[in-house]
PDB file of N, CA and C in Angstrom:
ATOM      1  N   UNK A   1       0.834  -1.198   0.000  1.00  0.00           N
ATOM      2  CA  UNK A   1       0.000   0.000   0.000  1.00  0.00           C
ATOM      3  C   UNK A   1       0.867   1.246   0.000  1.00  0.00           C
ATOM      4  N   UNK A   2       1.984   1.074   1.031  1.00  0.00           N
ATOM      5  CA  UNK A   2       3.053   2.521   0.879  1.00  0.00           C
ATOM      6  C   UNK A   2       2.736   3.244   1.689  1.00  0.00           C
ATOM      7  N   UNK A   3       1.468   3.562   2.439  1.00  0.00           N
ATOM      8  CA  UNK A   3       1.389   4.698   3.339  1.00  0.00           C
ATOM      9  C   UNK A   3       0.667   4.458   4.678  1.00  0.00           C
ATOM     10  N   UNK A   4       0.728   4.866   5.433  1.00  0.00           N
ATOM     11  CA  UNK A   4      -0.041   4.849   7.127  1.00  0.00           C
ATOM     12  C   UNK A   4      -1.269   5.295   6.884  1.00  0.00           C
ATOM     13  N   UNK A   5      -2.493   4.795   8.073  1.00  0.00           N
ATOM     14  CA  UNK A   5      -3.700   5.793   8.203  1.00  0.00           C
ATOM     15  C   UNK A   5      -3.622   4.815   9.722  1.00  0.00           C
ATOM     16  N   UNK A   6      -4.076   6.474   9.844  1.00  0.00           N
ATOM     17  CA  UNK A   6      -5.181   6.002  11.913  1.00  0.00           C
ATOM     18  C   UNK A   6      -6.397   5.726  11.037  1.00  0.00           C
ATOM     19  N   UNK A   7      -7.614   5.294  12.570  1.00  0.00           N
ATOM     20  CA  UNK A   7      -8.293   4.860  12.291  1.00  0.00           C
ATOM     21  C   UNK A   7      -9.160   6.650  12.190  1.00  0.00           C
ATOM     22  N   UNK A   8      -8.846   7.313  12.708  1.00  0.00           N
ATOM     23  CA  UNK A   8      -9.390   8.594  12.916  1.00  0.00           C
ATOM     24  C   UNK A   8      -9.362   9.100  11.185  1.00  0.00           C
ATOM     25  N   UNK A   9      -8.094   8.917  10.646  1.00  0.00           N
ATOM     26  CA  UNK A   9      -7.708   9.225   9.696  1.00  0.00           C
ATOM     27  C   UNK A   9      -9.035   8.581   8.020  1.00  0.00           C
ATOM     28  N   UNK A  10      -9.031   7.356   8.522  1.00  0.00           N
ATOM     29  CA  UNK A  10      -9.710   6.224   7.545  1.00  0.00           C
ATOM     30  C   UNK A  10     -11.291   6.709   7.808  1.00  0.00           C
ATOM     31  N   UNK A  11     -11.531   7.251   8.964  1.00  0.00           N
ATOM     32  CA  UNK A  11     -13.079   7.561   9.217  1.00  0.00           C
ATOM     33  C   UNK A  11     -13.636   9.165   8.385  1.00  0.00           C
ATOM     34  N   UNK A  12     -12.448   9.915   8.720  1.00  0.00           N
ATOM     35  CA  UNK A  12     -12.360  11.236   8.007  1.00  0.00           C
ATOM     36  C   UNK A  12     -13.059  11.150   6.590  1.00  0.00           C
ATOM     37  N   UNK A  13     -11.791   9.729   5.989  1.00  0.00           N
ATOM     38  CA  UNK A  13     -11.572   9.948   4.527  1.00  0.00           C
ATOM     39  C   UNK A  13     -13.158   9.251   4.051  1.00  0.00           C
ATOM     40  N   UNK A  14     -13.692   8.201   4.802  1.00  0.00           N
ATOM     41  CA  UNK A  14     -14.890   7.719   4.257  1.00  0.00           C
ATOM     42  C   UNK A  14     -15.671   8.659   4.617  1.00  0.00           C
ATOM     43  N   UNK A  15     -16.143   9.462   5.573  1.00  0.00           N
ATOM     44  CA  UNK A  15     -17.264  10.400   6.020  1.00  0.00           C
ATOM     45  C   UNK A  15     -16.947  11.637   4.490  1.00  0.00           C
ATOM     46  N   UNK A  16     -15.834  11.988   4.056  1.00  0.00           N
ATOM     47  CA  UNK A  16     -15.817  13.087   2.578  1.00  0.00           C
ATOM     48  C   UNK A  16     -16.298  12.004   1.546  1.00  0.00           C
ATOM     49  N   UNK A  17     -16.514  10.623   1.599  1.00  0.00           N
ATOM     50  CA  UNK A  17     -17.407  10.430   0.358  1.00  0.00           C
ATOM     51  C   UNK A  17     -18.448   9.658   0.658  1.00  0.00           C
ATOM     52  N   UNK A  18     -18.963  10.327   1.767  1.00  0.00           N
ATOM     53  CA  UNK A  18     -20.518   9.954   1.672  1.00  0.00           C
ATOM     54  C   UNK A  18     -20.888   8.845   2.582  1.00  0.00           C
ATOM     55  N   UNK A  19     -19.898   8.418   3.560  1.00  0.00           N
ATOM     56  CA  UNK A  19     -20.284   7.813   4.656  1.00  0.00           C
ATOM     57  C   UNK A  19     -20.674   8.747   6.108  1.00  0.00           C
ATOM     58  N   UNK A  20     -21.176   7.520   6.802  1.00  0.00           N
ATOM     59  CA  UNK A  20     -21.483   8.491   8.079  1.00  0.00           C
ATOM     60  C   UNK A  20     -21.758   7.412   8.942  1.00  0.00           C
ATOM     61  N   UNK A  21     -21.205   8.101  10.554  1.00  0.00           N
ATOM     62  CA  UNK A  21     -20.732   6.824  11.575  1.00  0.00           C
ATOM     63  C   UNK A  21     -22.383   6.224  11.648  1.00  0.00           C
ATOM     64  N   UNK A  22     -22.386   5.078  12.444  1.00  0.00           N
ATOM     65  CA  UNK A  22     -23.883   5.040  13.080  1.00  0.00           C
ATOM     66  C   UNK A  22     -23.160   4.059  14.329  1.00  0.00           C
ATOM     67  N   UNK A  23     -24.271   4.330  15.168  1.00  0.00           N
ATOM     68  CA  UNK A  23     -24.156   3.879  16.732  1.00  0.00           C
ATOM     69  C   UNK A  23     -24.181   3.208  17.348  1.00  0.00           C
ATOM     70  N   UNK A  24     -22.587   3.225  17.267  1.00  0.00           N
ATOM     71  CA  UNK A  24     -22.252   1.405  18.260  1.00  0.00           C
ATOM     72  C   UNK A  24     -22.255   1.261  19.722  1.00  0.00           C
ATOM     73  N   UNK A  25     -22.855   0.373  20.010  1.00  0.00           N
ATOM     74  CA  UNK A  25     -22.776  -0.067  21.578  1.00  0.00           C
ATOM     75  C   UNK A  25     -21.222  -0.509  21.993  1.00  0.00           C
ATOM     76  N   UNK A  26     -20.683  -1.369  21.167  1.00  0.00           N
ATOM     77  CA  UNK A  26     -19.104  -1.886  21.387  1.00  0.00           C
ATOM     78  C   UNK A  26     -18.431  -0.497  21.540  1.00  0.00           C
ATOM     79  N   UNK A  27     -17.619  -1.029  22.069  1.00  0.00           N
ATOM     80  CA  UNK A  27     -16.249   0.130  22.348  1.00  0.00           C
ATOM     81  C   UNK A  27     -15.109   0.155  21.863  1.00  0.00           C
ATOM     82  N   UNK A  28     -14.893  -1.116  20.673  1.00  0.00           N
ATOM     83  CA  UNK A  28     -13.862  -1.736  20.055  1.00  0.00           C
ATOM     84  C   UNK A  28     -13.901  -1.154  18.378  1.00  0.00           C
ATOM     85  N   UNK A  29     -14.802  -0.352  18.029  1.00  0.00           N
ATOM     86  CA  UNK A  29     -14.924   0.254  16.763  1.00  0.00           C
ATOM     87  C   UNK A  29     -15.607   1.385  16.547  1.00  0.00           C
ATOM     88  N   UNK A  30     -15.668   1.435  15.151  1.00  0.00           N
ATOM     89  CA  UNK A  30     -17.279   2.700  14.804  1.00  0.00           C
ATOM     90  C   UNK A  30     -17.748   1.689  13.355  1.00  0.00           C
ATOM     91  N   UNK A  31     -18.531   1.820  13.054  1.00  0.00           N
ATOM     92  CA  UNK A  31     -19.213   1.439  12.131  1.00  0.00           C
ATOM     93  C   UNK A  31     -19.880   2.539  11.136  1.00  0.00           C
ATOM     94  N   UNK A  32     -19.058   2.756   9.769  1.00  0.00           N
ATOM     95  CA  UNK A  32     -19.281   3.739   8.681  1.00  0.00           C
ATOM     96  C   UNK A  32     -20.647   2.906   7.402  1.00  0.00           C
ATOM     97  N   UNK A  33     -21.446   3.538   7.781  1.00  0.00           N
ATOM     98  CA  UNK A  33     -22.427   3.402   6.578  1.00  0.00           C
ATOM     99  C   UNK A  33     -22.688   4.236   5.724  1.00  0.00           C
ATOM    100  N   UNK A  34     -23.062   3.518   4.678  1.00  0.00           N
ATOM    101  CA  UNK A  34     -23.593   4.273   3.042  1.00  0.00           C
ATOM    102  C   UNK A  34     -24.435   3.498   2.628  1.00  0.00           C
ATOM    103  N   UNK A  35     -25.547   3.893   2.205  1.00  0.00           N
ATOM    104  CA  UNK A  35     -26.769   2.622   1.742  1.00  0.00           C
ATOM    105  C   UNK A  35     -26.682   1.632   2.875  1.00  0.00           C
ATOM    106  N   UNK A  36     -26.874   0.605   2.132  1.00  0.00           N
ATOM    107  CA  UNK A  36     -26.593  -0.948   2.733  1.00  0.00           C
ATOM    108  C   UNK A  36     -25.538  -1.414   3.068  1.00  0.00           C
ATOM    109  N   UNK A  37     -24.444  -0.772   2.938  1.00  0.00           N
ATOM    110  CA  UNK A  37     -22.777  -0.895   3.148  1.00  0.00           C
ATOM    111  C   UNK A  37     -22.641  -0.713   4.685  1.00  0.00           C
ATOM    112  N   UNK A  38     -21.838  -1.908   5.786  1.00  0.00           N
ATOM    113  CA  UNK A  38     -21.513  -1.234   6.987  1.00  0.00           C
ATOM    114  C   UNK A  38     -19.799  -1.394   6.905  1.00  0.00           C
ATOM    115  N   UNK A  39     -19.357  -0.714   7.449  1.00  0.00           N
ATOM    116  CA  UNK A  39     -17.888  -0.808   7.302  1.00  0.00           C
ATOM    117  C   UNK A  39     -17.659  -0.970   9.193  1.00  0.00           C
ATOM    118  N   UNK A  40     -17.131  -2.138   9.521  1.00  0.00           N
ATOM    119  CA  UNK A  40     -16.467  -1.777  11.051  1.00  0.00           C
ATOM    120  C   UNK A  40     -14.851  -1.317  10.708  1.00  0.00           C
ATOM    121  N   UNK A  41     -14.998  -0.410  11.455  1.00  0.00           N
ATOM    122  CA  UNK A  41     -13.486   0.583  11.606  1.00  0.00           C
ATOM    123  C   UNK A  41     -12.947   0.075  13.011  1.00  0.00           C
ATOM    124  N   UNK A  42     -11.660  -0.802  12.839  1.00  0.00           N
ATOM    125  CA  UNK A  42     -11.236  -0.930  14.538  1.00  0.00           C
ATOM    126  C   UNK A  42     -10.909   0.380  15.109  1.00  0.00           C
ATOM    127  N   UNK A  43     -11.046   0.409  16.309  1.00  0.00           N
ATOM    128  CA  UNK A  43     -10.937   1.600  16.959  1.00  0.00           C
ATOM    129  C   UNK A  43     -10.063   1.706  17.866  1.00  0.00           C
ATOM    130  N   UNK A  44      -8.426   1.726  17.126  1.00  0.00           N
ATOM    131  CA  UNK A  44      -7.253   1.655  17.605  1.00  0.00           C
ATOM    132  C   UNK A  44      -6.228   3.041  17.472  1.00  0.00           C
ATOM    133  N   UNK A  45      -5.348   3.252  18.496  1.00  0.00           N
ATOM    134  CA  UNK A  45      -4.644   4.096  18.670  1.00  0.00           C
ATOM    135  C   UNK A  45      -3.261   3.818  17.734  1.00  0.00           C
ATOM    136  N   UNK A  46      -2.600   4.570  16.874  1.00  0.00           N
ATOM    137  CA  UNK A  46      -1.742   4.540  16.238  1.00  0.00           C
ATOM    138  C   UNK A  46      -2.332   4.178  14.709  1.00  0.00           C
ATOM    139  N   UNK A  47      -1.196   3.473  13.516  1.00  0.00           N
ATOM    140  CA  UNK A  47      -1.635   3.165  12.758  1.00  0.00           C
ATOM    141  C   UNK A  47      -2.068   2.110  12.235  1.00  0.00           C
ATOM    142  N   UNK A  48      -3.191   1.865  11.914  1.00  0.00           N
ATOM    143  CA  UNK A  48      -3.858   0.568  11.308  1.00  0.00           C
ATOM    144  C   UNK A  48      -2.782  -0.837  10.494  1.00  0.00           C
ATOM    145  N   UNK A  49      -3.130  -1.616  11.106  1.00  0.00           N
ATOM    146  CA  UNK A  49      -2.441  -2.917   9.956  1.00  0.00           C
ATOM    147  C   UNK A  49      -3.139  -2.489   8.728  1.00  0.00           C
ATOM    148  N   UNK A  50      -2.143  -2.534   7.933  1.00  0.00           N
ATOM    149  CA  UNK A  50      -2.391  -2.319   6.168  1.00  0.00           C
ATOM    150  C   UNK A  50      -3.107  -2.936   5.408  1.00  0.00           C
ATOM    151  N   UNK A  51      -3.200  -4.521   5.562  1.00  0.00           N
ATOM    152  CA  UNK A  51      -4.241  -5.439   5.195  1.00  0.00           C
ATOM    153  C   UNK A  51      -5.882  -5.151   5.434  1.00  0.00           C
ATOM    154  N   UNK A  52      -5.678  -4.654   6.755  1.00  0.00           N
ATOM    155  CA  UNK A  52      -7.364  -4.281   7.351  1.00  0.00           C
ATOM    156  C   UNK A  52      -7.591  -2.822   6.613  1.00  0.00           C
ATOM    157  N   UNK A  53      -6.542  -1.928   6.377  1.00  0.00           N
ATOM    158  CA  UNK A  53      -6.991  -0.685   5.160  1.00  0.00           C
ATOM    159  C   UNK A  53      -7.252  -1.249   4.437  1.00  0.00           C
ATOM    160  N   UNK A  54      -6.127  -2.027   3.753  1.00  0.00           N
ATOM    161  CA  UNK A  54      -7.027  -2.453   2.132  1.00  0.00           C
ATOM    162  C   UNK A  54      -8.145  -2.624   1.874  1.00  0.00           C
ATOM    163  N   UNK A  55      -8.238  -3.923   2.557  1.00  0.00           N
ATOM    164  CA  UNK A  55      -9.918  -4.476   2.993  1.00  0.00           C
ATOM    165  C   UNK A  55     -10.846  -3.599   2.913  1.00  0.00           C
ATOM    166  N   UNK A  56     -10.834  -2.639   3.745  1.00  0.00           N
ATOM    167  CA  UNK A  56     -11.983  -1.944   4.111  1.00  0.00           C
ATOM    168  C   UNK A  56     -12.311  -0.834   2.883  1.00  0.00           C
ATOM    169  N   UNK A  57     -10.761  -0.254   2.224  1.00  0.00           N
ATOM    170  CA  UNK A  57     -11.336   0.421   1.195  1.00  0.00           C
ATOM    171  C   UNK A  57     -11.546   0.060   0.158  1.00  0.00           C
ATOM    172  N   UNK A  58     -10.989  -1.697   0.126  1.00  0.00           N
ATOM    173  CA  UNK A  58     -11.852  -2.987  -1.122  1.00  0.00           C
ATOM    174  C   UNK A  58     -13.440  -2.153  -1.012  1.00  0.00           C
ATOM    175  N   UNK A  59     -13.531  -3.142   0.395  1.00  0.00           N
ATOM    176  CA  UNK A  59     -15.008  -3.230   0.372  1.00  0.00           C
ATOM    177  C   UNK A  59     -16.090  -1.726  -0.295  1.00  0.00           C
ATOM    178  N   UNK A  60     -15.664  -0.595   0.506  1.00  0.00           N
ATOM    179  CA  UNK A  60     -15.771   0.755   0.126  1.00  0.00           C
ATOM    180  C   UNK A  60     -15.958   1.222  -1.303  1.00  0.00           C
ATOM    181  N   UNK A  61     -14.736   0.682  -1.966  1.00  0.00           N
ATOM    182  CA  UNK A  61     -14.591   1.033  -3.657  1.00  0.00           C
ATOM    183  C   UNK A  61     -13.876   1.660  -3.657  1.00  0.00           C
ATOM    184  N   UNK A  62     -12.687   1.782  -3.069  1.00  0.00           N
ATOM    185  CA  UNK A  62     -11.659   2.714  -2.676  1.00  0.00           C
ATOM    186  C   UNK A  62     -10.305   2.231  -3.015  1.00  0.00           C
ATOM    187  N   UNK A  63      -9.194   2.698  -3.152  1.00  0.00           N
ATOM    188  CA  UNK A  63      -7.894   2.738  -3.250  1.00  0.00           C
ATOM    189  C   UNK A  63      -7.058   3.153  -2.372  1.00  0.00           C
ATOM    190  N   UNK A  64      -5.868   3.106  -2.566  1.00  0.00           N
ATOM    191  CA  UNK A  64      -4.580   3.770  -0.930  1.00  0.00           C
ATOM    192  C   UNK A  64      -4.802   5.208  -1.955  1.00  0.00           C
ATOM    193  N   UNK A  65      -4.673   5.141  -3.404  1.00  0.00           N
ATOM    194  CA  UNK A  65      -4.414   6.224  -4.527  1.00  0.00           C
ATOM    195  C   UNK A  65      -5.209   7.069  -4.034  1.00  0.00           C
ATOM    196  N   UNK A  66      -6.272   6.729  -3.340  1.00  0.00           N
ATOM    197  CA  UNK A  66      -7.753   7.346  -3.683  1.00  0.00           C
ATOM    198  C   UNK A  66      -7.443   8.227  -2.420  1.00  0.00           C
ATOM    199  N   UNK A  67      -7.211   7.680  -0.935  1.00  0.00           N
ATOM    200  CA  UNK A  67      -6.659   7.895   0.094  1.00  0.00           C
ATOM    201  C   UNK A  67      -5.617   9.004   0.014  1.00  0.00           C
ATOM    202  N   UNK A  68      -4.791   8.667  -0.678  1.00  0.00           N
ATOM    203  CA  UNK A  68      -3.169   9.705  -1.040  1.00  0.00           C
ATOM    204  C   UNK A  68      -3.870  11.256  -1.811  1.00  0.00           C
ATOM    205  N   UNK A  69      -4.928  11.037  -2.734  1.00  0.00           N
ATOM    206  CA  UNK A  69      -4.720  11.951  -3.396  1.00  0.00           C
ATOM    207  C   UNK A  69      -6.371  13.045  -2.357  1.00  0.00           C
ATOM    208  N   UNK A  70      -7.203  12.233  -1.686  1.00  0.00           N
ATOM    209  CA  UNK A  70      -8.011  12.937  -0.681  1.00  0.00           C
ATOM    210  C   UNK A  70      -6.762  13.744   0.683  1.00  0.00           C
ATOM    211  N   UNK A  71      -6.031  12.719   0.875  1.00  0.00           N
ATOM    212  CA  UNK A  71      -4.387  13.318   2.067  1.00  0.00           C
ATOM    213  C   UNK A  71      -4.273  14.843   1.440  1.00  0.00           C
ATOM    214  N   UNK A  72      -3.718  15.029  -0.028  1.00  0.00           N
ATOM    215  CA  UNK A  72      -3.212  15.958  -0.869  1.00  0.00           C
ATOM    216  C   UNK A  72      -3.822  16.868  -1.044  1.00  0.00           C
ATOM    217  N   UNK A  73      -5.054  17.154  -1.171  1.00  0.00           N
ATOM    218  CA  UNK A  73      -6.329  17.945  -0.943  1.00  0.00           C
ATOM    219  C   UNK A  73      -6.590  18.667   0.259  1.00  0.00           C
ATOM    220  N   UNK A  74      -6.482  18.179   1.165  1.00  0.00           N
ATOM    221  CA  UNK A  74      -6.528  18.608   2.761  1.00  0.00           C
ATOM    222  C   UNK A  74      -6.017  20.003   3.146  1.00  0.00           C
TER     223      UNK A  74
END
């Protein structure tokens, strides 16, 4: 992938395209929805294992590219 994200970071970048948290009882995540899509976001201090980014911005429709060039924008 090439680059870091917090989880703070990964929640940011899905909430600018159209996600939005909804309300978890656990204390171990957040959960980002869009439509019918739920995304669990672990809800860890530092930066995310890279595999669980991928994943999540698989699932999403997303890229690290996609990630890097929303970073660049900021």
């Amino acid at each position: 992938m090439g680059f870091t994200i917090t989880a703070a970071e990964l929640i940011a970048f899905l909430a600018s395209k159209g996600f939005h948290r909804e309300t978890e009882r656990a204390r171990h995540g957040v959960k980002m929805v869009k439509s019918s899509l739920r995304l669990p976001i672990p809800a860890h201090t530092g930066d995310m294992k890279p595999g669980t980014v991928k994943d999540i911005l698989r699932k999403a429709g997303y890229t690290g590219s996609d990630v890097m060039k929303w970073r660049n924008e900021q």
